[in-house]
Protein backbone atom coordinates (compact mmCIF):
# COMPACT_ATOMS: atom_id res chain seq x y z
CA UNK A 1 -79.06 256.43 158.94
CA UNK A 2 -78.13 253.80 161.55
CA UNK A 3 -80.41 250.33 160.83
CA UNK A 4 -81.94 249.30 164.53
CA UNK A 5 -83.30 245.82 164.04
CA UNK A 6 -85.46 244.54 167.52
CA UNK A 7 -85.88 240.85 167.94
CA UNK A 8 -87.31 239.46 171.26
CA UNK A 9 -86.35 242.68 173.40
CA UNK A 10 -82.94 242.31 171.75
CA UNK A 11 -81.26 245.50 170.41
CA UNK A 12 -78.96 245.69 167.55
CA UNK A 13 -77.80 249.09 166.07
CA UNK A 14 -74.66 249.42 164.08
CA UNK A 15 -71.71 246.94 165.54
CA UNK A 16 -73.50 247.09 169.31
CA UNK A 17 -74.78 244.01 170.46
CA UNK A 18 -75.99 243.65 174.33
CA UNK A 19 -76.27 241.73 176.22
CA UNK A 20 -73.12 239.27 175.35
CA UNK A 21 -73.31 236.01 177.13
CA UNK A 22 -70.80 233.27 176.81
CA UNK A 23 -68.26 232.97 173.97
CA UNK A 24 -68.72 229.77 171.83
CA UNK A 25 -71.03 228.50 170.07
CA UNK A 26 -72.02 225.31 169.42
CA UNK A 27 -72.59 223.75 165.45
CA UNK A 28 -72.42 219.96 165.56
CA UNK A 29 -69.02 219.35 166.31
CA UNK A 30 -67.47 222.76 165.64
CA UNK A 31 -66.95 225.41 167.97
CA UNK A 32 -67.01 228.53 166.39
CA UNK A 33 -66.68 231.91 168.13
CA UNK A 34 -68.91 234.76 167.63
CA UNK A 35 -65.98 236.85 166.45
CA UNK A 36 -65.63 234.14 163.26
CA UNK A 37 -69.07 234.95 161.89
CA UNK A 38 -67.87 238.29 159.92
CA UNK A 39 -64.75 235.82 158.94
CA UNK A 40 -66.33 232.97 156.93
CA UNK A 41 -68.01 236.43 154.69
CA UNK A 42 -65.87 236.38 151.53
CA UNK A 43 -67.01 240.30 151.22
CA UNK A 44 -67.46 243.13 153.03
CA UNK A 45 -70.67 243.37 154.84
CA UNK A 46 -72.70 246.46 155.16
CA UNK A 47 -73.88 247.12 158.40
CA UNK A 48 -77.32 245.70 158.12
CA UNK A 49 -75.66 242.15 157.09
CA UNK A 50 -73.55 242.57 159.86
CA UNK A 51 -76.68 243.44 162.54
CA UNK A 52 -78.12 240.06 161.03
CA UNK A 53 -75.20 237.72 161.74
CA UNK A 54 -75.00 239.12 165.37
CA UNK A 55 -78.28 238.27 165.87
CA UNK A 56 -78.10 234.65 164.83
CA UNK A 57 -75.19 234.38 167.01
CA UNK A 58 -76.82 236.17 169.80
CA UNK A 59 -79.81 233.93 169.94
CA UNK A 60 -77.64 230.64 169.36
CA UNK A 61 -75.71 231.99 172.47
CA UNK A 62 -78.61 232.35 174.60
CA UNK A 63 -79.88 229.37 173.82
CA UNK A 64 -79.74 225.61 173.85
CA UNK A 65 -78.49 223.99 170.80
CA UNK A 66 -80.64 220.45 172.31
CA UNK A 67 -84.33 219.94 171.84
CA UNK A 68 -86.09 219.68 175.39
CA UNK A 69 -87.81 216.63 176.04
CA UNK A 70 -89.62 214.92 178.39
CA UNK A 71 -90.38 210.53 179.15
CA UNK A 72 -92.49 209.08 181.03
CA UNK A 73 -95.28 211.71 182.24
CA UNK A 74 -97.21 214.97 180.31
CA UNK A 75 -96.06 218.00 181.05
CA UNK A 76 -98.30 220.34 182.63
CA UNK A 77 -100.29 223.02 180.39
CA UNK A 78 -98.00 225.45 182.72
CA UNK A 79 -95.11 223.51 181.05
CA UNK A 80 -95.86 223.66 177.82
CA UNK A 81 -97.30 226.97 177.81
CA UNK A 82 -93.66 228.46 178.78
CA UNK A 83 -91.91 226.27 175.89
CA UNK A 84 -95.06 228.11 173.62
CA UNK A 85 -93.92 231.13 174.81
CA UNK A 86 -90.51 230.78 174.17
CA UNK A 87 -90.97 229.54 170.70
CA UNK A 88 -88.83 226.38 171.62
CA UNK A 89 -89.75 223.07 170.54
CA UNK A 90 -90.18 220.20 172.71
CA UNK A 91 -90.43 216.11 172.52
CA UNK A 92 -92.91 214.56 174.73
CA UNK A 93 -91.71 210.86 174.52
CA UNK A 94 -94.20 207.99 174.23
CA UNK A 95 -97.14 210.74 174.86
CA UNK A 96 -99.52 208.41 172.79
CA UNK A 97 -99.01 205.28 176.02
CA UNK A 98 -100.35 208.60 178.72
CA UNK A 99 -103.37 208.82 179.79
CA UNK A 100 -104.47 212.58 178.84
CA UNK A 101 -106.73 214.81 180.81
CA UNK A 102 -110.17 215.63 178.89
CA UNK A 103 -109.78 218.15 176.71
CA UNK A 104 -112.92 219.90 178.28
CA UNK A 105 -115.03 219.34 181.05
CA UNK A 106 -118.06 218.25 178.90
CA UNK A 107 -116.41 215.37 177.20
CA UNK A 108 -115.48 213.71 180.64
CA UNK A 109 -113.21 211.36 178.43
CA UNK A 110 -109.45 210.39 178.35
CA UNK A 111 -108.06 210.36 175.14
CA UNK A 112 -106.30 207.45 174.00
CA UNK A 113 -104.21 207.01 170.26
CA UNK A 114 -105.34 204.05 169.24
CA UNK A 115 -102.58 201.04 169.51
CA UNK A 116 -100.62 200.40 166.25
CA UNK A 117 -103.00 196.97 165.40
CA UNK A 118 -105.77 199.18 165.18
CA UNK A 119 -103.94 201.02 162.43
CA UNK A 120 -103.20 197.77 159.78
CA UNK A 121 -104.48 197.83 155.96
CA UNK A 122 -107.74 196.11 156.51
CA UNK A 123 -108.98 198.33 159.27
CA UNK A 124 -108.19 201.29 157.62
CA UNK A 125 -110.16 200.01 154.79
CA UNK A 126 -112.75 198.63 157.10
CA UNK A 127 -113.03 202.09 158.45
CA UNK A 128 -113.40 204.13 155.26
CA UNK A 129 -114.91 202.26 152.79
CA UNK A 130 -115.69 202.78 149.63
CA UNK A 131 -115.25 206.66 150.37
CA UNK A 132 -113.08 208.26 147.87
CA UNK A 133 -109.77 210.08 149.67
CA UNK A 134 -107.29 212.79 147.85
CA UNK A 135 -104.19 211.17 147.81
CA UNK A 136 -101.11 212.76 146.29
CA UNK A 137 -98.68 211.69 143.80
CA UNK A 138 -94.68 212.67 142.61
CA UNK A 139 -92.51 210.97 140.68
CA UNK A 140 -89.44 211.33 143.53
CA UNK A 141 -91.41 211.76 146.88
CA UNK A 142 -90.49 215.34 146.55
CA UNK A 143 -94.26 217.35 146.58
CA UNK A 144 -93.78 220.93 147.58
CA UNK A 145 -90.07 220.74 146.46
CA UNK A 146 -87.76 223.05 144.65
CA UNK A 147 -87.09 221.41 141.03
CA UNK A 148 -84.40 222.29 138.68
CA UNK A 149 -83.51 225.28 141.17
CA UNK A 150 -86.49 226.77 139.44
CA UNK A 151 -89.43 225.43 140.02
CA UNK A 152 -91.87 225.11 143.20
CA UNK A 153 -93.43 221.71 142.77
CA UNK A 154 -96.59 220.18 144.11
CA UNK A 155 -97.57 217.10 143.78
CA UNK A 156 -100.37 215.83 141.32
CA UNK A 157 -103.75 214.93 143.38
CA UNK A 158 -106.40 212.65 142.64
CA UNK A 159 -109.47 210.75 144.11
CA UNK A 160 -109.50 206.91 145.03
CA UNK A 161 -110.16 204.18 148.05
CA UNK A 162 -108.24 203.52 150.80
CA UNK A 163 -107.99 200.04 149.65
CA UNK A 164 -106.49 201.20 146.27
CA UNK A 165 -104.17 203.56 148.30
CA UNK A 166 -103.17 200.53 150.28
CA UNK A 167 -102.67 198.56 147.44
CA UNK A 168 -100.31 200.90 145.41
CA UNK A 169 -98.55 202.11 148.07
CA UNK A 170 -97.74 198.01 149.00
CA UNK A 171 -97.16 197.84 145.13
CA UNK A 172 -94.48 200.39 144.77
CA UNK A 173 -92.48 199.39 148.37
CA UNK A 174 -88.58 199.26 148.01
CA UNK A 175 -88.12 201.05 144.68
CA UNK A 176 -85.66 203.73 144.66
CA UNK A 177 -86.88 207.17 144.14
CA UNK A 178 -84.88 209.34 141.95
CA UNK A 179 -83.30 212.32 142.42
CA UNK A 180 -85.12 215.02 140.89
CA UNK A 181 -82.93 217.17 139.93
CA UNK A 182 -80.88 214.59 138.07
CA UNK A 183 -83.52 213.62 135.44
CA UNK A 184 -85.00 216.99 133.97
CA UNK A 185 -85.24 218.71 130.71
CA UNK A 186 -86.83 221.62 130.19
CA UNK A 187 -89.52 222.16 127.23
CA UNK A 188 -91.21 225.23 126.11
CA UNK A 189 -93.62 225.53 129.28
CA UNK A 190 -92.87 222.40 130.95
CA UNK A 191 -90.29 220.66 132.11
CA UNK A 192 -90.20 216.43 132.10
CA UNK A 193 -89.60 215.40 135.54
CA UNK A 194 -87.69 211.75 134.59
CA UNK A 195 -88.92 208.19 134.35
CA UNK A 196 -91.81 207.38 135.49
CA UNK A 197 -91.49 205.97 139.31
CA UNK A 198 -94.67 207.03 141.21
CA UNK A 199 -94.76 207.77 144.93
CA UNK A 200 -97.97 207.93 146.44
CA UNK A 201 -99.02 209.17 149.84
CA UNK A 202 -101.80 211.14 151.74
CA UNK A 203 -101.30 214.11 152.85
CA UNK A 204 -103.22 217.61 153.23
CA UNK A 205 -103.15 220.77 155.31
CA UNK A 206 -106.67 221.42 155.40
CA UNK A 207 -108.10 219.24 158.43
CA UNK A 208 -108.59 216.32 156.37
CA UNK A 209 -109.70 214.01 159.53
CA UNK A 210 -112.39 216.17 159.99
CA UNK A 211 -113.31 215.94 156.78
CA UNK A 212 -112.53 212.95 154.45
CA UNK A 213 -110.69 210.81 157.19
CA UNK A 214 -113.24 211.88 159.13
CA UNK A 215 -114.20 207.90 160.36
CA UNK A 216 -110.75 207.50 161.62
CA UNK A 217 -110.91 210.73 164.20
CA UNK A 218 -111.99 208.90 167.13
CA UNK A 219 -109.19 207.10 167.02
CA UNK A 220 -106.73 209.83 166.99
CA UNK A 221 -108.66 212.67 169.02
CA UNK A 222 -109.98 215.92 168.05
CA UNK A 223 -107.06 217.66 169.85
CA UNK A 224 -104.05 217.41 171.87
CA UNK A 225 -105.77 218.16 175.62
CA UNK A 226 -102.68 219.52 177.52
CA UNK A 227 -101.76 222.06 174.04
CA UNK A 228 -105.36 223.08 173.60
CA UNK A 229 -105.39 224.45 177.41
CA UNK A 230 -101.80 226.17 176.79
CA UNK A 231 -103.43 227.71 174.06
CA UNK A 232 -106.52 228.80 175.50
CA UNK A 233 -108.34 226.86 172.71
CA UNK A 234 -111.19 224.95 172.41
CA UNK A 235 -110.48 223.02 168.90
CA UNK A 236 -107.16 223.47 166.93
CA UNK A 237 -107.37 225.14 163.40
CA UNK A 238 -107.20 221.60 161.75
CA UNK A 239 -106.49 218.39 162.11
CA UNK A 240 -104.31 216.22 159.55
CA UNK A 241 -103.21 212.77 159.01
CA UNK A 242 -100.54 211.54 157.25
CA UNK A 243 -99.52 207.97 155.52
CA UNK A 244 -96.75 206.97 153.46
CA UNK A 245 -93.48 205.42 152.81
CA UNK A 246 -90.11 206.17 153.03
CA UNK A 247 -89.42 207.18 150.14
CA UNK A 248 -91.11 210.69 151.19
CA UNK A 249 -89.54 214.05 152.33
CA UNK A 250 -90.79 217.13 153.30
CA UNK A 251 -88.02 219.64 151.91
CA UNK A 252 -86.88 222.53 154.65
CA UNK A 253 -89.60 225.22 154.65
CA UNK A 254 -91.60 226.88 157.43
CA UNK A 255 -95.02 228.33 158.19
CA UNK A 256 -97.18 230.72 160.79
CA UNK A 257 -98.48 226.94 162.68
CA UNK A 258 -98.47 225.81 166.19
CA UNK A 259 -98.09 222.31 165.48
CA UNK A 260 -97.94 219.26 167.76
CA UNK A 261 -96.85 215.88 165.52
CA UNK A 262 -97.71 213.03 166.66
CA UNK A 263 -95.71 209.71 165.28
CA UNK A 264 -98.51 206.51 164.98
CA UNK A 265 -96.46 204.13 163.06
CA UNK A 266 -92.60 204.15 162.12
CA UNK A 267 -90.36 206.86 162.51
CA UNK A 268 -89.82 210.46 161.31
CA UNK A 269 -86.17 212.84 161.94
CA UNK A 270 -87.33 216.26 162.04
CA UNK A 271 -83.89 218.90 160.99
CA UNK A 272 -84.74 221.89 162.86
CA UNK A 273 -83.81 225.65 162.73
CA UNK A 274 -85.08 229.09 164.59
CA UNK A 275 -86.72 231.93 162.98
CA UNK A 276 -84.17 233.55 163.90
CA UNK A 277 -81.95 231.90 160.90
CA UNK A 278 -84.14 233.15 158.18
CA UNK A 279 -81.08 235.07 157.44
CA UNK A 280 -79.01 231.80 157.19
CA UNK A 281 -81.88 230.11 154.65
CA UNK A 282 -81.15 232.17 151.03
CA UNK A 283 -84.94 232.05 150.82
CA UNK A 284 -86.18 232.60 147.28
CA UNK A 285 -88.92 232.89 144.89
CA UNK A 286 -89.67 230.00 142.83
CA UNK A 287 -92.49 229.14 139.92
CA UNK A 288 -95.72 228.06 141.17
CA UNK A 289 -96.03 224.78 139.48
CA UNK A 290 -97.40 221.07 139.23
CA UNK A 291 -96.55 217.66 138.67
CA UNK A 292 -99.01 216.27 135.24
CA UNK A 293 -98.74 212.65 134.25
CA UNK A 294 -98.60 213.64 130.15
CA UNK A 295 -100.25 210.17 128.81
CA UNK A 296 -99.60 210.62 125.26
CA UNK A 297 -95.67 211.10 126.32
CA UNK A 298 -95.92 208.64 129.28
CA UNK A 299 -93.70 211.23 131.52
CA UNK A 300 -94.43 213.16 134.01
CA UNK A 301 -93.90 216.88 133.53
CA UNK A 302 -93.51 220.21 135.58
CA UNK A 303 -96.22 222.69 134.43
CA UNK A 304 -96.26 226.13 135.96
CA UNK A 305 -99.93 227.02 137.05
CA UNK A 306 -100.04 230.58 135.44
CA UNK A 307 -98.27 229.55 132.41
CA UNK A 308 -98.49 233.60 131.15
CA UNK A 309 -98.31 235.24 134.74
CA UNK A 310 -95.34 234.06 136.85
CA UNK A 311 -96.68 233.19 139.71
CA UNK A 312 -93.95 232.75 142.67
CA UNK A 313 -93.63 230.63 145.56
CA UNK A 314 -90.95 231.60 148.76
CA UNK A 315 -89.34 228.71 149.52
CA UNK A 316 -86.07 227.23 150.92
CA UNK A 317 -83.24 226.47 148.04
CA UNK A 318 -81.11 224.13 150.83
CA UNK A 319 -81.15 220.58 151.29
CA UNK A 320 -80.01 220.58 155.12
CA UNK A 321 -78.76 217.11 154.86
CA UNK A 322 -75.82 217.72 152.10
CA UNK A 323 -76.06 221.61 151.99
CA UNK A 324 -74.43 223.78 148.90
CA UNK A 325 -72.10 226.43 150.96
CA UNK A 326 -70.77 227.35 147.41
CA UNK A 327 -74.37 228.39 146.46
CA UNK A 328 -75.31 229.31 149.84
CA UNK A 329 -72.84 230.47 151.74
CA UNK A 330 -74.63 232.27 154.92
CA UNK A 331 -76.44 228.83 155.49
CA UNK A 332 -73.23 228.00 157.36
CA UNK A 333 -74.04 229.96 159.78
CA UNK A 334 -77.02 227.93 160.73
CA UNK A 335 -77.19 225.45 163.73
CA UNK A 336 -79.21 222.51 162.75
CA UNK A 337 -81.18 220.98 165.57
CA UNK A 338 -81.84 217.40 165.44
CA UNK A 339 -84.78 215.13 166.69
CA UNK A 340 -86.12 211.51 165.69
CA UNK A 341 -89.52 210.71 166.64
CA UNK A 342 -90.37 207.35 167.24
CA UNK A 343 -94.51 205.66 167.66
CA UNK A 344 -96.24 207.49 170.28
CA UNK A 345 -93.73 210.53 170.40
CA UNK A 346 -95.32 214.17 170.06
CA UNK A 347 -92.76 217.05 168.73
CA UNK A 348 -94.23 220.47 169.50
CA UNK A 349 -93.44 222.17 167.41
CA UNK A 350 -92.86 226.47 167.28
CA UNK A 351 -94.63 228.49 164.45
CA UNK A 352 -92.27 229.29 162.35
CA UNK A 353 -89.78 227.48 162.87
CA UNK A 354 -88.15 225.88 159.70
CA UNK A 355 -88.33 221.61 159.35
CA UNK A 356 -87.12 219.77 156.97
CA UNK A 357 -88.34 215.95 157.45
CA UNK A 358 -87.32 212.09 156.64
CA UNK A 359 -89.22 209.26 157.13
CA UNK A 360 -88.48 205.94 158.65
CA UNK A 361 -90.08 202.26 158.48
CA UNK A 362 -89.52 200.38 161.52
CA UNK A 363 -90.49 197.24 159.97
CA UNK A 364 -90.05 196.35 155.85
CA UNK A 365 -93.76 195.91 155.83
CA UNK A 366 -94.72 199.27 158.14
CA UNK A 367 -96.50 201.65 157.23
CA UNK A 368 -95.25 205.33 158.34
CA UNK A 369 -98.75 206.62 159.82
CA UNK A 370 -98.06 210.89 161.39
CA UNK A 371 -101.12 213.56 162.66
CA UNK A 372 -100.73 216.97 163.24
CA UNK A 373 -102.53 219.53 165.35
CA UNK A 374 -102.52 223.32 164.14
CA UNK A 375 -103.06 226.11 165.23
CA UNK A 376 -102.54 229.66 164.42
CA UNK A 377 -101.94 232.93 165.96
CA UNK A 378 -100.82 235.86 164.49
CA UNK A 379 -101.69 237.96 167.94
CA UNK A 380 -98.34 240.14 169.46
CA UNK A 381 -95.12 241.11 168.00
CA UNK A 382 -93.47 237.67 166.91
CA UNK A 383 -95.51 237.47 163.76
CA UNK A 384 -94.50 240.97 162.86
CA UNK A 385 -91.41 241.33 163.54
CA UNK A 386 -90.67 238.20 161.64
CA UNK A 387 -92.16 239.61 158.69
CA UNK A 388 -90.11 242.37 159.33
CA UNK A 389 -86.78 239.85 159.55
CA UNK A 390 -87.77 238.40 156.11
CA UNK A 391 -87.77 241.71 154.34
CA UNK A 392 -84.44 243.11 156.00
CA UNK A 393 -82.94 239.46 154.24
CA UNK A 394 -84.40 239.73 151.44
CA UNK A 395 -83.18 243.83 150.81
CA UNK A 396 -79.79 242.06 150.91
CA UNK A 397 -80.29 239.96 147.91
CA UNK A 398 -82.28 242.81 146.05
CA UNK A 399 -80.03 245.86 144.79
CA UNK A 400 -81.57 248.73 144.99
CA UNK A 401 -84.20 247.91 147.15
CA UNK A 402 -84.32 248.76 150.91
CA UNK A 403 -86.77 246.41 151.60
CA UNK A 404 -89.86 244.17 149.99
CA UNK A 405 -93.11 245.93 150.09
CA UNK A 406 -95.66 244.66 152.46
CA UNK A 407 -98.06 243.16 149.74
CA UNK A 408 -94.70 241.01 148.63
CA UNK A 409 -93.84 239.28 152.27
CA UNK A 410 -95.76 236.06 153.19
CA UNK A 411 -95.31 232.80 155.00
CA UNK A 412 -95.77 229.80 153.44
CA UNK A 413 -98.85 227.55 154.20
CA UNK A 414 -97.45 223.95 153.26
């Protein structure tokens, strides 16, 4: 039986590939050509391995290996509707110092980010109060992170002020997180996770400016104006801040979002790669687990939710920055796409499309202050037939198996 895998109105059956445009292809520095891909495979490939690699070179053929951007104006909905359609990102520099068109004709307002003085310690505790916020907290900076190459972490959560947020966050400025992975022992169900060095930040992916943050929305808008008209939407699906140090990093993972990232204060480098590379990402199940603060040890530890049910997590095993090739070898054939966002910047960026992120101070005392937009929709073929792309990868690192069943696939959330 001949494997026929359809991406985009693409067509790949056996070793035929069409159409073939240009012959190199660009990864940082390298030029590789098309013809090396089945080289750098130590084994033979079957042909559905082989249908996979020519469509990761096919797309990075077709397509620009630079992030499209655009300074000193907003694009048009028209604009951004064809980068939306495209599923290509795209930097709209200093969008936060442009006057935006009302997001609806009732409103009759322009919406305005707030300047960065508006954004210092006491008016964030002005603003909120004595109202309790969930912030989160990890030994390394590393919530929703691989640990121990076994382990899916998230970060510990708890309840407190914005002023005692403030205050630890100030507290803890300019020590060295850890590496993870260099510090852990494993117990019977737990695992100790290293010294204690706590990073705290907030963060959330369930519209928490509509919700706990909720004083602090005017000052960022309920949406971005130009995406919501793209979109054909009247609200996104949530609305998130984000403030930290940088100390934090979002390890490389992806999920079914329309996000639009706005940068308020500091500086964040987004690593970027297509859906397209799922093949290139070694993308694994990992144990659904915790950080716990153990205070009669006085150590954190790694505590797997369903301590009797193994509960697993897909996520990305690669660090993009210093990748393992020895580990995971297809991840070479990736083509990282870089972009650093600066205060007032807005990244669109594609659903599904994999990020790994680093944040920057500008200043020693800055805080690093991000929102995000969301939105999903699952309507058309991309959604599907990326499902579809994840279980043709996977069938290649499950013997036996021609492909997960339905009930196994998902897309990560975080």
């Amino acid at each position: 039986m001949v494997n026929e895998l359809v991406w985009f109105g693409h067509s790949f059956r056996g070793d035929v590939c069409w159409p073939r445009v240009g012959a190199k292809l660009v990864r940082g520095s390298q030029f590789l050509s098309a013809n090396h891909f089945r080289k750098l495979q130590s084994e033979p490939m079957d042909q559905s391995e082989e249908s996979l690699q020519k469509l990761v070179s096919e797309y990075q053929e077709l397509n620009d290996s630079a992030i499209d951007e655009i300074t000193h104006r907003l694009p048009t909905a028209l604009e951004l509707s064809r980068s939306i359609a495209s599923n290509r990102p795209l930097v709209i520099r200093s969008y936060a110092g442009l006057q935006v068109a009302p997001s609806s004709a009732e409103d009759g307002q322009y919406h305005r980010l707030q300047p960065s003085e508006e954004w210092t310690d006491s008016k964030l505790i002005q603003k909120l109060g004595d109202k309790l916020i969930t912030v989160a907290r990890t030994p390394y900076g590393n919530a929703d992170s691989i640990v121990d190459g076994k382990y899916f972490v998230e970060p510990a959560y708890e309840k407190v002020t914005m002023a005692d947020f403030l205050a630890e966050l100030r507290a803890t400025e300019g020590s060295m997180s850890q590496d993870p992975l260099a510090n852990t022992s494993t117990t019977d169900n737990a695992q100790s996770a290293g010294p204690r060095g706590d990073v705290v930040y907030l963060q959330s992916q369930d519209g928490n400016l509509s919700k706990e943050l909720l004083p602090l929305l005017p000052d960022v808008g309920t949406d971005v104006p130009i995406a919501s008209q793209a979109l054909g939407t009247n609200q996104p699906d949530a609305v998130n801040l984000w403030i930290g140090d940088d100390r934090s990093v979002t390890s490389l993972h992806n999920d079914p979002y329309e996000n639009f990232y706005l940068i308020i204060e500091g500086s964040k480098t987004f690593t970027l790669f297509p859906p397209v590379e799922n093949y290139c990402m070694h993308e694994g199940g990992y144990i659904s687990s915790k950080y716990h603060w153990d205070e009669l040890q006085q150590k954190w530890m790694i505590v797997p939710k369903q301590p009797d049910k193994e509960q697993t997590v897909p996520w990305i095993p690669v660090d993009p920055l210093k990748p393992d090739y020895t580990n995971y070898p297809r991840f070479r054939f990736a083509r990282p796409m870089s972009v650093t966002l600066h205060q007032g910047d807005l990244l669109y960026l594609p659903s599904l499309w994999y990020h790994h992120v680093q944040a920057h101070k500008t200043t020693p005392n800055s805080l690093i202050i991000a929102c995000n937009w969301c939105d999903m929709n699952y309507e058309g073929a991309h959604y599907a037939l990326f499902s579809y792309l994840r279980r043709q990868v996977s069938a290649l690192d499950t013997p036996g198996h021609s492909e997960l069943s339905p009930k196994e696939d998902g897309i990560s959330n975080n």
